[in-house]
C-alpha atoms as a PDB file:
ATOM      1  CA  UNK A   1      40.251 -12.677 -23.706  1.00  0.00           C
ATOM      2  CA  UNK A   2      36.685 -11.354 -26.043  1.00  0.00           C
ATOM      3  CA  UNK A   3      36.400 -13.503 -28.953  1.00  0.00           C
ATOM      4  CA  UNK A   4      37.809 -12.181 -32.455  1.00  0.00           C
ATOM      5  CA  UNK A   5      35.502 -10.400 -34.653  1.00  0.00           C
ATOM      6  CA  UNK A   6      34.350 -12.268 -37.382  1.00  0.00           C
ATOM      7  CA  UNK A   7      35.863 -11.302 -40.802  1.00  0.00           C
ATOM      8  CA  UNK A   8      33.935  -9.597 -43.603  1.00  0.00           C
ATOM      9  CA  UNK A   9      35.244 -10.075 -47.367  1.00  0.00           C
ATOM     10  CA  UNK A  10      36.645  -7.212 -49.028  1.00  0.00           C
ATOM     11  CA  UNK A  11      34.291  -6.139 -51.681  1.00  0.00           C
ATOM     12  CA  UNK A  12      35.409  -5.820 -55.174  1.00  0.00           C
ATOM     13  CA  UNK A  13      33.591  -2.163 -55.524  1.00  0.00           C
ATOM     14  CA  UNK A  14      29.870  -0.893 -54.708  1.00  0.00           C
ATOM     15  CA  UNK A  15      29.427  -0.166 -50.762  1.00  0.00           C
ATOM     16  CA  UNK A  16      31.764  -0.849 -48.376  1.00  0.00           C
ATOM     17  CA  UNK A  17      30.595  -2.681 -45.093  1.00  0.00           C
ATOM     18  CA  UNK A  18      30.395  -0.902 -42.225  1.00  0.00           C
ATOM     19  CA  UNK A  19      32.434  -3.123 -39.664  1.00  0.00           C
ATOM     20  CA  UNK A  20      31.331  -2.795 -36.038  1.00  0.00           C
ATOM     21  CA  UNK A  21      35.298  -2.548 -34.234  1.00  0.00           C
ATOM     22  CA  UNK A  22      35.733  -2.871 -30.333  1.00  0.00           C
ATOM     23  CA  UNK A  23      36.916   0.199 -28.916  1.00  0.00           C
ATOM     24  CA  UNK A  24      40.450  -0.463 -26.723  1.00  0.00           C
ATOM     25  CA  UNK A  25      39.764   0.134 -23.386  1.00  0.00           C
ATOM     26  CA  UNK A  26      41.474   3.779 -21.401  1.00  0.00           C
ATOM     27  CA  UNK A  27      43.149   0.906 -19.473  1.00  0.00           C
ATOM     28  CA  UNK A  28      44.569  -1.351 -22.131  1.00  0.00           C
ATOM     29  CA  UNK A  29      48.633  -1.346 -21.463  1.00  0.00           C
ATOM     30  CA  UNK A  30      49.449  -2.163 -24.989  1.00  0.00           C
ATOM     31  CA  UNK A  31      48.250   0.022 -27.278  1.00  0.00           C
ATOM     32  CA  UNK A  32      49.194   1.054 -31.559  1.00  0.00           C
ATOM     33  CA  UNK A  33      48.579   3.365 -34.162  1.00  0.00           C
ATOM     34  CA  UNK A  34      47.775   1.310 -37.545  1.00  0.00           C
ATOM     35  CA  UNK A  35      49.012   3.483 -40.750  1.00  0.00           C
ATOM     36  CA  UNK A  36      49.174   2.278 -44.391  1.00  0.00           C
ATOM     37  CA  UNK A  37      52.284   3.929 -46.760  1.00  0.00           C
ATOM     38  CA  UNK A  38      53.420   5.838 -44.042  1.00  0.00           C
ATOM     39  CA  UNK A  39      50.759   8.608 -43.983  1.00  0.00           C
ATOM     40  CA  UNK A  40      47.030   7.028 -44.635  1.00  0.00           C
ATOM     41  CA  UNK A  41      45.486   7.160 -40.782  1.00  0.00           C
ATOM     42  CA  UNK A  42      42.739   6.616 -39.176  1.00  0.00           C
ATOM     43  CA  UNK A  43      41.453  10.446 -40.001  1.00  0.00           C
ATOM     44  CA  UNK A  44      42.119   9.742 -43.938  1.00  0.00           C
ATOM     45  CA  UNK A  45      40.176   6.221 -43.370  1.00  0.00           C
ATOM     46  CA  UNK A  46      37.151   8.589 -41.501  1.00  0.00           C
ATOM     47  CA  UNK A  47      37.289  11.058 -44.753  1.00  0.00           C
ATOM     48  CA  UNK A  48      36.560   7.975 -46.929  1.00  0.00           C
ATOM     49  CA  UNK A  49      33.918   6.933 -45.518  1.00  0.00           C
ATOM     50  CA  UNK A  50      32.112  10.113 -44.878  1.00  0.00           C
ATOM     51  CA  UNK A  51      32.376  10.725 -48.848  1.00  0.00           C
ATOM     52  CA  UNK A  52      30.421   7.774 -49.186  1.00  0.00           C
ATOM     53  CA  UNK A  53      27.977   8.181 -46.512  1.00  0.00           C
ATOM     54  CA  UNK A  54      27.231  11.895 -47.600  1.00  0.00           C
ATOM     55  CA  UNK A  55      28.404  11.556 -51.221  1.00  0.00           C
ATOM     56  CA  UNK A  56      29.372  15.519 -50.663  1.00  0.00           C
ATOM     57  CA  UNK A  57      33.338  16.654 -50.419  1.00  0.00           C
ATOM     58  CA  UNK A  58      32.237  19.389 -48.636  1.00  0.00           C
ATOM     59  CA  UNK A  59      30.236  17.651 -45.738  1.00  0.00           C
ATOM     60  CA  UNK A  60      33.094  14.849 -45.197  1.00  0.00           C
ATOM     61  CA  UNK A  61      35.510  17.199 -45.279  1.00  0.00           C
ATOM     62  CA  UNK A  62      33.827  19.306 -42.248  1.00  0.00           C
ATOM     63  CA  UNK A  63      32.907  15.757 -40.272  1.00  0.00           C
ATOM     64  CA  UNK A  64      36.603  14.519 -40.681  1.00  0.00           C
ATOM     65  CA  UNK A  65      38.404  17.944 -39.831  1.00  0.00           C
ATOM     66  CA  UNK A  66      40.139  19.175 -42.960  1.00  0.00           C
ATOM     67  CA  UNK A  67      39.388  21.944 -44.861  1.00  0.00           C
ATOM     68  CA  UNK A  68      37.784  21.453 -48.354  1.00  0.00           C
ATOM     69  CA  UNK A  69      41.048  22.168 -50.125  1.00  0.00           C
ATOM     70  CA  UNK A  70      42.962  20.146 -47.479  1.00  0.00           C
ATOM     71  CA  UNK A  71      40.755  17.404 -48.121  1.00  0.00           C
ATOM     72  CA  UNK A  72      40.960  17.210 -52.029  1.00  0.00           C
ATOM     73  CA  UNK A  73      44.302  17.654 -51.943  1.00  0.00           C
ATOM     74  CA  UNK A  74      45.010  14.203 -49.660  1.00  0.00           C
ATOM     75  CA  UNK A  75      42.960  12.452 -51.804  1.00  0.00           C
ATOM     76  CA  UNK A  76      44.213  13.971 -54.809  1.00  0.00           C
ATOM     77  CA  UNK A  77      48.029  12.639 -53.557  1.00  0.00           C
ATOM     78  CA  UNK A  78      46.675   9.533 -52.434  1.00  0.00           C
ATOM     79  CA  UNK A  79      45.094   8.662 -55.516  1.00  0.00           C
ATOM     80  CA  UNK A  80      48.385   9.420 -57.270  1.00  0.00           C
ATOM     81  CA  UNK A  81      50.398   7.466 -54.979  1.00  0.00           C
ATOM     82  CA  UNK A  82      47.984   4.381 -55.273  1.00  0.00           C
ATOM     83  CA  UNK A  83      48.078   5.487 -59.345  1.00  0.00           C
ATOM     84  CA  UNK A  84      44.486   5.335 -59.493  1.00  0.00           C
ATOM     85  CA  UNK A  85      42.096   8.158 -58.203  1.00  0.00           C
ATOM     86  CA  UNK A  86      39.797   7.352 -55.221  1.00  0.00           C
ATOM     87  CA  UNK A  87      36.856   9.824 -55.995  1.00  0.00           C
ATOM     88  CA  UNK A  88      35.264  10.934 -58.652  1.00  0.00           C
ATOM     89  CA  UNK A  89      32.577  13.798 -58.956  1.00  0.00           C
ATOM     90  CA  UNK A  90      29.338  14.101 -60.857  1.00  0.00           C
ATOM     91  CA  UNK A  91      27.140  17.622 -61.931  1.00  0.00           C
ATOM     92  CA  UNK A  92      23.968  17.415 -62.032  1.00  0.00           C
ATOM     93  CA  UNK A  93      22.087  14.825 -64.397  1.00  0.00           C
ATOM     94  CA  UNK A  94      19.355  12.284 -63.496  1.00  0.00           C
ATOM     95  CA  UNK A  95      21.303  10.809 -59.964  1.00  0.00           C
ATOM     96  CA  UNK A  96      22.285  14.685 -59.059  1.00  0.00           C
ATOM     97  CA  UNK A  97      25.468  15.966 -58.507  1.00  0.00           C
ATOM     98  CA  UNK A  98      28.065  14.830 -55.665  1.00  0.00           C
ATOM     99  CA  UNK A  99      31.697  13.093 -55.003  1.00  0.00           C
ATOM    100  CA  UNK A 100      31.699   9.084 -54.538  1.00  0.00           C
ATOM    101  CA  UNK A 101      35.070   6.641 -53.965  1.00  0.00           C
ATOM    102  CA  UNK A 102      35.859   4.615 -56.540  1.00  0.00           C
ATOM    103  CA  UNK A 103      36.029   1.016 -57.151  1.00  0.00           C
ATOM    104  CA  UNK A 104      39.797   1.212 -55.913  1.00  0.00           C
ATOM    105  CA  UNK A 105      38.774   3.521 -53.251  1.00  0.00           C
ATOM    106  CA  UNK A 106      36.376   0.900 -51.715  1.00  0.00           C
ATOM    107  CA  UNK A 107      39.138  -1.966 -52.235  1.00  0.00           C
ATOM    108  CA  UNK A 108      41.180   0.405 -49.975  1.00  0.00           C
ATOM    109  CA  UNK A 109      38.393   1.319 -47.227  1.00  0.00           C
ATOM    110  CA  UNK A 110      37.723  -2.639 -47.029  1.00  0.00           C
ATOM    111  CA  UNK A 111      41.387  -3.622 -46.637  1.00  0.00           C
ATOM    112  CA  UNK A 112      41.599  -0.871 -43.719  1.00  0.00           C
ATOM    113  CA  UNK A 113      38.400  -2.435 -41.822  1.00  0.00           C
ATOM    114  CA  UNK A 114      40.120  -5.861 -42.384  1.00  0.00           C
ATOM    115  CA  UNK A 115      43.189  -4.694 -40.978  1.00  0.00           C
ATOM    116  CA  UNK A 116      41.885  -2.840 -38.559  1.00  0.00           C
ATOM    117  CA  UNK A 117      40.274  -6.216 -37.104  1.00  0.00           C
ATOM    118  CA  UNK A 118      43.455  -8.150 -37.353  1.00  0.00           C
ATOM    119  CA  UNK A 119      45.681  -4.977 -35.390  1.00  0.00           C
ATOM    120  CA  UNK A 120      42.723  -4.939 -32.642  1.00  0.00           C
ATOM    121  CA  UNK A 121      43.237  -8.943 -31.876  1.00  0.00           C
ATOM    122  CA  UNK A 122      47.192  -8.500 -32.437  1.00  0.00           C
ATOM    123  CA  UNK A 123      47.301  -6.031 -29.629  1.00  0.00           C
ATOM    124  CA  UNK A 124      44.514  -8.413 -27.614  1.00  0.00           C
ATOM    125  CA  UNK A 125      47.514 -10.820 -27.511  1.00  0.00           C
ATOM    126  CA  UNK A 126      50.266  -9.041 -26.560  1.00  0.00           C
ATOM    127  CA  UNK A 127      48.620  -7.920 -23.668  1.00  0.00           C
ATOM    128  CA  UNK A 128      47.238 -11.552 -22.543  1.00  0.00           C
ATOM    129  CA  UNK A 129      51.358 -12.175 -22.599  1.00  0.00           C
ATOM    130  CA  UNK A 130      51.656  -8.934 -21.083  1.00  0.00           C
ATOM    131  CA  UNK A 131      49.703  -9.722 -18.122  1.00  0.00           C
ATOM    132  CA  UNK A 132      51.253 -13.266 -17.344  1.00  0.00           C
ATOM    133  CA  UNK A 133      54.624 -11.989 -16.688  1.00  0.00           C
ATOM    134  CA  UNK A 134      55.122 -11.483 -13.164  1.00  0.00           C
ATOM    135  CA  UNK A 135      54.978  -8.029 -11.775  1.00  0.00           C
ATOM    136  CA  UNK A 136      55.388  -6.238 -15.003  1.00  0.00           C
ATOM    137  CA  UNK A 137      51.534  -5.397 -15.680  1.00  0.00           C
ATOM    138  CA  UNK A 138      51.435  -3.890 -12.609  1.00  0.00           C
ATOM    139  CA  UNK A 139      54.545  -1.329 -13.018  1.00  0.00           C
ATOM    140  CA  UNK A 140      52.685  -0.623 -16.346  1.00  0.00           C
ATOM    141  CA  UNK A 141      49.705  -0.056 -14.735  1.00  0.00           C
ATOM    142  CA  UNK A 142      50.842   2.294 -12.547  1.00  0.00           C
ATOM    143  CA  UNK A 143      53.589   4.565 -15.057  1.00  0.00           C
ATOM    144  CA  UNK A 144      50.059   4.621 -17.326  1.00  0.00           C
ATOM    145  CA  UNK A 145      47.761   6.338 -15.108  1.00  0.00           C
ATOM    146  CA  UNK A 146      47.358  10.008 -15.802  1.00  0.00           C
ATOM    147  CA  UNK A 147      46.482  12.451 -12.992  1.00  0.00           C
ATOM    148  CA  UNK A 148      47.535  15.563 -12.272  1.00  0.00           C
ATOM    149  CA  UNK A 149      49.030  15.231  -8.902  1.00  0.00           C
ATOM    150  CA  UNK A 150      52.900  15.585  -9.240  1.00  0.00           C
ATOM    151  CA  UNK A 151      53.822  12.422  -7.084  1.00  0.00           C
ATOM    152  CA  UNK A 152      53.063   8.908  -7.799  1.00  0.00           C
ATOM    153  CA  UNK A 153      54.400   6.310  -5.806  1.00  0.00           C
ATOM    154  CA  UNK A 154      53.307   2.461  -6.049  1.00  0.00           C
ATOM    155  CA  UNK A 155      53.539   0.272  -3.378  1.00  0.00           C
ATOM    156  CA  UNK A 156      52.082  -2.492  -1.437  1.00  0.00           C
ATOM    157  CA  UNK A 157      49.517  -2.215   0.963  1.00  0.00           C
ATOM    158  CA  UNK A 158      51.111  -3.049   4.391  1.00  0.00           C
ATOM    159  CA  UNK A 159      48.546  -2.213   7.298  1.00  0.00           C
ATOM    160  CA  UNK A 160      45.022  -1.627   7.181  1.00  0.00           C
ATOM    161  CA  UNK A 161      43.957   0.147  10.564  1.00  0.00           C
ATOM    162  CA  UNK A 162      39.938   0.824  10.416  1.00  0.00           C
ATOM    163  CA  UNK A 163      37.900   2.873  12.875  1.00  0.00           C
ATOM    164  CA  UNK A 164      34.181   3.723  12.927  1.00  0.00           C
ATOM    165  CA  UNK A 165      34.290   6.816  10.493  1.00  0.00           C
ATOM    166  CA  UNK A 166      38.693   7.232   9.659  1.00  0.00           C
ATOM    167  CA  UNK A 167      40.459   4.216   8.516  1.00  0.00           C
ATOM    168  CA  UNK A 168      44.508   4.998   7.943  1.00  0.00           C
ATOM    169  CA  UNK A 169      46.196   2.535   5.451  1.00  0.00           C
ATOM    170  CA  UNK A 170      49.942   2.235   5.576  1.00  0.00           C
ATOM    171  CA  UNK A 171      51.806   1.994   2.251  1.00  0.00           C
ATOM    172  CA  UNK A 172      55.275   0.236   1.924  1.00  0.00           C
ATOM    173  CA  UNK A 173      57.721   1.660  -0.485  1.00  0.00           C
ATOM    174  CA  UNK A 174      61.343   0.891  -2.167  1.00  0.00           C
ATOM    175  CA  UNK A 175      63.919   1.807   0.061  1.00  0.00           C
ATOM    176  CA  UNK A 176      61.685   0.591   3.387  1.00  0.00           C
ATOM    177  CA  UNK A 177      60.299   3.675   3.110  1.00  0.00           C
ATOM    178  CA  UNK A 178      55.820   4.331   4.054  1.00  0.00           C
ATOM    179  CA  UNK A 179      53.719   6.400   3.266  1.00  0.00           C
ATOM    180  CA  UNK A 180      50.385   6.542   5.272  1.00  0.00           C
ATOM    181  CA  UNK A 181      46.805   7.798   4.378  1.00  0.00           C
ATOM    182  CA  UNK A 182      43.594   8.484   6.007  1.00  0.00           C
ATOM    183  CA  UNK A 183      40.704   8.328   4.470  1.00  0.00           C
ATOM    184  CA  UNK A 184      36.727   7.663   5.297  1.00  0.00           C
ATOM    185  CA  UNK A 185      36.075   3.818   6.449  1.00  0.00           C
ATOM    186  CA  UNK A 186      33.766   3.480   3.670  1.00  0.00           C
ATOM    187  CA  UNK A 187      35.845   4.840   0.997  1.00  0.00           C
ATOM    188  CA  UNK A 188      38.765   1.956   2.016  1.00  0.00           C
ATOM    189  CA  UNK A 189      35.648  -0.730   2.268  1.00  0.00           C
ATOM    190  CA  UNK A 190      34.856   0.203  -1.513  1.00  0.00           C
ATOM    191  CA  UNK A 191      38.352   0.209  -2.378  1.00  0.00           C
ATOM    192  CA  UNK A 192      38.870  -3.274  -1.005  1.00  0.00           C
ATOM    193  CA  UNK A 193      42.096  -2.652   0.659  1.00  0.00           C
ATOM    194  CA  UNK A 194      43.885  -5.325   2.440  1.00  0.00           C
ATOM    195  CA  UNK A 195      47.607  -6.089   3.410  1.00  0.00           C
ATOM    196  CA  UNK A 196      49.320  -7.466   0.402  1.00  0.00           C
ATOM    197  CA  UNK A 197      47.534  -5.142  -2.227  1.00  0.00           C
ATOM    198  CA  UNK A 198      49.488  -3.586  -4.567  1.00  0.00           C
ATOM    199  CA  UNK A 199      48.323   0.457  -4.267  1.00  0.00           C
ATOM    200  CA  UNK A 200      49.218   3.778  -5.751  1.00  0.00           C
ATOM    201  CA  UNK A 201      49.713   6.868  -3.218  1.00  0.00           C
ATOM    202  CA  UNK A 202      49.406  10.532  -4.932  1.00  0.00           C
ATOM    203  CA  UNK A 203      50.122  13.464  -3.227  1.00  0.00           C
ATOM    204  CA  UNK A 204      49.599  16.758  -4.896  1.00  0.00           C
ATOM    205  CA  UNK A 205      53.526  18.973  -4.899  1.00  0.00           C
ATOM    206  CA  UNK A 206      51.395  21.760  -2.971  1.00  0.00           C
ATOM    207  CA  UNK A 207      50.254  19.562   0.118  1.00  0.00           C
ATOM    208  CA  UNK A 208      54.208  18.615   0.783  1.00  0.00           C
ATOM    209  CA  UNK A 209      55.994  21.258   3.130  1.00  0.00           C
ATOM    210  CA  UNK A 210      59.597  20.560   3.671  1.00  0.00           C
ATOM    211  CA  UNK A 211      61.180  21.420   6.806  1.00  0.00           C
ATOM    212  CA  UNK A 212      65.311  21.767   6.855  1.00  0.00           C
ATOM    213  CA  UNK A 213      65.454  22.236  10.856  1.00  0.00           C
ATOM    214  CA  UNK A 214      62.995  21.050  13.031  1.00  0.00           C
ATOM    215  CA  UNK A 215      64.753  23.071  15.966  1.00  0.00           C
ATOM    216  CA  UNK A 216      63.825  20.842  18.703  1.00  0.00           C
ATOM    217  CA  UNK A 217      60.040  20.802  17.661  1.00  0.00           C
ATOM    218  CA  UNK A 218      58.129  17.554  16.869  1.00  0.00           C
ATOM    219  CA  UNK A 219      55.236  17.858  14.102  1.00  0.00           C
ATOM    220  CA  UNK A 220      51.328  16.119  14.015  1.00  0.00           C
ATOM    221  CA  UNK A 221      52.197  15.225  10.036  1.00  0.00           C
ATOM    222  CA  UNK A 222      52.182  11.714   9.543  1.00  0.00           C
ATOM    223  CA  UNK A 223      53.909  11.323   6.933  1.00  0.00           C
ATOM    224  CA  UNK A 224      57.628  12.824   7.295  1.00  0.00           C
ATOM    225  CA  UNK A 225      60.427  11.701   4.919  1.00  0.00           C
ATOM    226  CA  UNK A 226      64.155  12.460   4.941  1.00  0.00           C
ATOM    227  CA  UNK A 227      66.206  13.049   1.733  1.00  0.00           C
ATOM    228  CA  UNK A 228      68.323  14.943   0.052  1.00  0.00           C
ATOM    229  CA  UNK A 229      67.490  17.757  -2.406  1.00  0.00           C
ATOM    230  CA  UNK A 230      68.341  16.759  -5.900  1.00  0.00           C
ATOM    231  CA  UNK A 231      67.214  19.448  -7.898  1.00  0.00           C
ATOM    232  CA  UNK A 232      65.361  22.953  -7.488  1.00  0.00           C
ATOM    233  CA  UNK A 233      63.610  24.159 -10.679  1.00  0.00           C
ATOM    234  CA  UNK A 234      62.897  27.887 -10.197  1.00  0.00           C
ATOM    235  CA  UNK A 235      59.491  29.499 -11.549  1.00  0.00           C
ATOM    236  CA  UNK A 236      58.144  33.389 -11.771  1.00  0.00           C
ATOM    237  CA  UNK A 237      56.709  32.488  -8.593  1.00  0.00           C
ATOM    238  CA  UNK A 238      57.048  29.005  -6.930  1.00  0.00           C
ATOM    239  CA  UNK A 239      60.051  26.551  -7.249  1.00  0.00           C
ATOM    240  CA  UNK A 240      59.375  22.557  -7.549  1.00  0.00           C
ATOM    241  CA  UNK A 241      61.910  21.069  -5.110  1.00  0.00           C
ATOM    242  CA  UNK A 242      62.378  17.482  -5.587  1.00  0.00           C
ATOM    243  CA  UNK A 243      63.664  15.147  -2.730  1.00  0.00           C
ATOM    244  CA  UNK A 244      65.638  12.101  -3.365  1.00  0.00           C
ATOM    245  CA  UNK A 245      64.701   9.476  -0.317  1.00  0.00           C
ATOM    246  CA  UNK A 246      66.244   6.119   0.566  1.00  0.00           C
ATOM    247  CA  UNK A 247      65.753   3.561  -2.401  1.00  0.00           C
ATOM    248  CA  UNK A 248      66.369   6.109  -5.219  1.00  0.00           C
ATOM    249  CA  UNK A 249      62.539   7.136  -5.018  1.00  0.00           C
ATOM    250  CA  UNK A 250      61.922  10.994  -5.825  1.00  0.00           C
ATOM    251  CA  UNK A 251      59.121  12.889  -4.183  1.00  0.00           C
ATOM    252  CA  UNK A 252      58.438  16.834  -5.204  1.00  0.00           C
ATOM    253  CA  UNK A 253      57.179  19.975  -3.371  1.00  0.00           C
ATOM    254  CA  UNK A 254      55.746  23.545  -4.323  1.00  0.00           C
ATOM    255  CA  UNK A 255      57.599  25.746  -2.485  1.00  0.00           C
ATOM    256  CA  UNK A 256      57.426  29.869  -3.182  1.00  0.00           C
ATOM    257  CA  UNK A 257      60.515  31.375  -4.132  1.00  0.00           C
ATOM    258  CA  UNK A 258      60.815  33.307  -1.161  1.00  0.00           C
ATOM    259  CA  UNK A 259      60.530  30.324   0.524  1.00  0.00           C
ATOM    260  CA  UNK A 260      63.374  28.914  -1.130  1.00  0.00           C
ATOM    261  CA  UNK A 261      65.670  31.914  -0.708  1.00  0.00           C
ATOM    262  CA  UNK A 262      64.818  32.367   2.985  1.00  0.00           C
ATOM    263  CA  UNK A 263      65.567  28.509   3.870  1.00  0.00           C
ATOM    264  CA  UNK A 264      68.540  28.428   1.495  1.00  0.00           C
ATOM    265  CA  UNK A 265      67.298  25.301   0.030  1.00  0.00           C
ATOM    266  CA  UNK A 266      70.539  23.870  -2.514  1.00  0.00           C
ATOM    267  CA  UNK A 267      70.882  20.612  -4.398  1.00  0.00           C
ATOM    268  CA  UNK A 268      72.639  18.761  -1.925  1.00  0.00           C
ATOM    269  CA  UNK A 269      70.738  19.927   1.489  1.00  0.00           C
ATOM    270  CA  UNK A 270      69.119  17.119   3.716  1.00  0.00           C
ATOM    271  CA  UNK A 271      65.825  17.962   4.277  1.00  0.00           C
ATOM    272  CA  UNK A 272      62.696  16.544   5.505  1.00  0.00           C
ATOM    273  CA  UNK A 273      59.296  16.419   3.486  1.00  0.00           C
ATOM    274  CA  UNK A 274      56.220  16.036   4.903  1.00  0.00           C
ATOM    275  CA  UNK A 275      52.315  16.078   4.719  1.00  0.00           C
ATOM    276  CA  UNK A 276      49.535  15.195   6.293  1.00  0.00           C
ATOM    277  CA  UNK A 277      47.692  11.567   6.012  1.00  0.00           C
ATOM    278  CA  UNK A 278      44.493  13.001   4.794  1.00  0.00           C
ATOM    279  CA  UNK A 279      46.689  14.665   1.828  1.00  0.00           C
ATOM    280  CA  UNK A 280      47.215  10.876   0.114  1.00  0.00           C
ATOM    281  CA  UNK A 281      44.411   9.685  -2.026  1.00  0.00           C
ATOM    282  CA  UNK A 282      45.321   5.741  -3.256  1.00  0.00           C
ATOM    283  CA  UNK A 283      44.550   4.219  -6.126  1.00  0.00           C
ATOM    284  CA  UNK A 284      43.990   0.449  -6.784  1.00  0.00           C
ATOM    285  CA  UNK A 285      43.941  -1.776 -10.012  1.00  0.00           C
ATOM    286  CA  UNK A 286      39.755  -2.118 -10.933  1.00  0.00           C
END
């Protein structure tokens, strides 16, 4: 776990230090928004301390995204609800014109950075407990990841068949259910996959085809999974079938509306959905 940031005293008033904060990682699994009263964020924090770093409204309210009048207006209802204003404005005269915070202002912006520090290491340990219970960092992991391909299933790596230029990995699901892709030898050698590593398959809804009758024909797909349609979502153009398979797991397919009239397809049909092994892309833990 990194080592807590050292603390810095709040000042009393004159410049608030600027404290350097470690920036939470776009795989951290525990993760909060800090807030004072309710309604002072991390945007009203970034308004304060572009007044004092320009010492112009008008220039920290265009760095921190309000309007001018937005801007005074926050601070104006801050100030009232901390009963003591936060800026204060000058014209002209021997320092120039401008807006600075206030001694009670600065207080505030210190307290912030301190707290700031304190959420940061908070969160660093609740994750450290996080990750040593069994198995639950991992499901985290894997309901976290964003991509856009509709299906997400996480599994464990089962069989790990490498050629020359194609290896094909075997996935085991809930429900003894497997999903199998094929991708290039070196892509699996940089992955590092092996049987017993846990692994998330994505297919894309477009790459599934489901069949309802095979009529005595036999298909190349590798990948072929029986279910039962649980719900059919209709669209201007394309439906979004979804198939629920042994184990409760639920895998979707883009199918054209014509498609779906022609074939009949109704919650409650057994049907078949299948793709090809090249289709899967898997994704490991870093």
């Amino acid at each position: 776990m990194p080592a807590r940031p050292r603390s810095t005293a709040v000042p009393e008033a004159g410049v608030a230090p600027v404290v350097q904060l470690p920036r939470p990682a776009d795989t951290a699994l525990v993760r909060g928004e800090l807030r004072l009263g309710g309604r002072l964020d991390t945007r009203f924090f970034a308004l304060l301390r572009a007044v004092q770093d320009s010492g112009s409204l008008h220039k920290a309210a265009r760095a921190a995204g309000y309007s001018y009048k937005g801007a005074w207006l926050l601070l104006e209802s801050a100030g009232n609800l901390a009963r003591a204003p936060l800026v204060e404005t000058a014209t002209g005269g021997l320092g120039g014109g401008g807006t600075r915070l206030t001694a009670a202002a600065l207080r505030l912006l210190g307290a912030w950075q301190q707290l700031q520090i304190r959420h940061a290491s908070f969160l660093r340990e609740q994750e450290a407990w996080l990750l040593e219970q069994p198995g639950l960092a991992t499901l985290l992991r894997s309901v976290s990841m964003k991509t856009t391909a509709r299906n997400q299933f996480a599994g464990t790596v089962s069989e790990v068949t490498q050629g020359p230029a194609t290896t094909h990995v075997s996935l085991a699901l809930p429900g003894g259910l497997e999903i199998t892709a094929a991708m290039t030898t070196t892509a699996a050698r940089q992955l590092k996959l092996a049987a017993g590593r846990e692994a998330i398959a994505l297919v894309k809804a477009s790459e599934v085809v489901l069949v309802t009758d095979f009529a005595g024909y036999r298909l190349s797909a590798r990948n072929q999974l029986e279910g039962t349609v649980s719900r059919v979502h209709k669209g201007a153009v394309t439906s979004m079938v979804g198939l629920t398979l042994p184990g409760g797991v639920t895998i979707t397919a883009s199918v054209t509306n014509d498609a779906v009239e022609a074939l009949d397809i109704a919650v409650g049909q057994t049907a078949t959905a299948t793709f090809k092994a090249y289709a899967v892309m898997l994704a490991v833990p870093a």
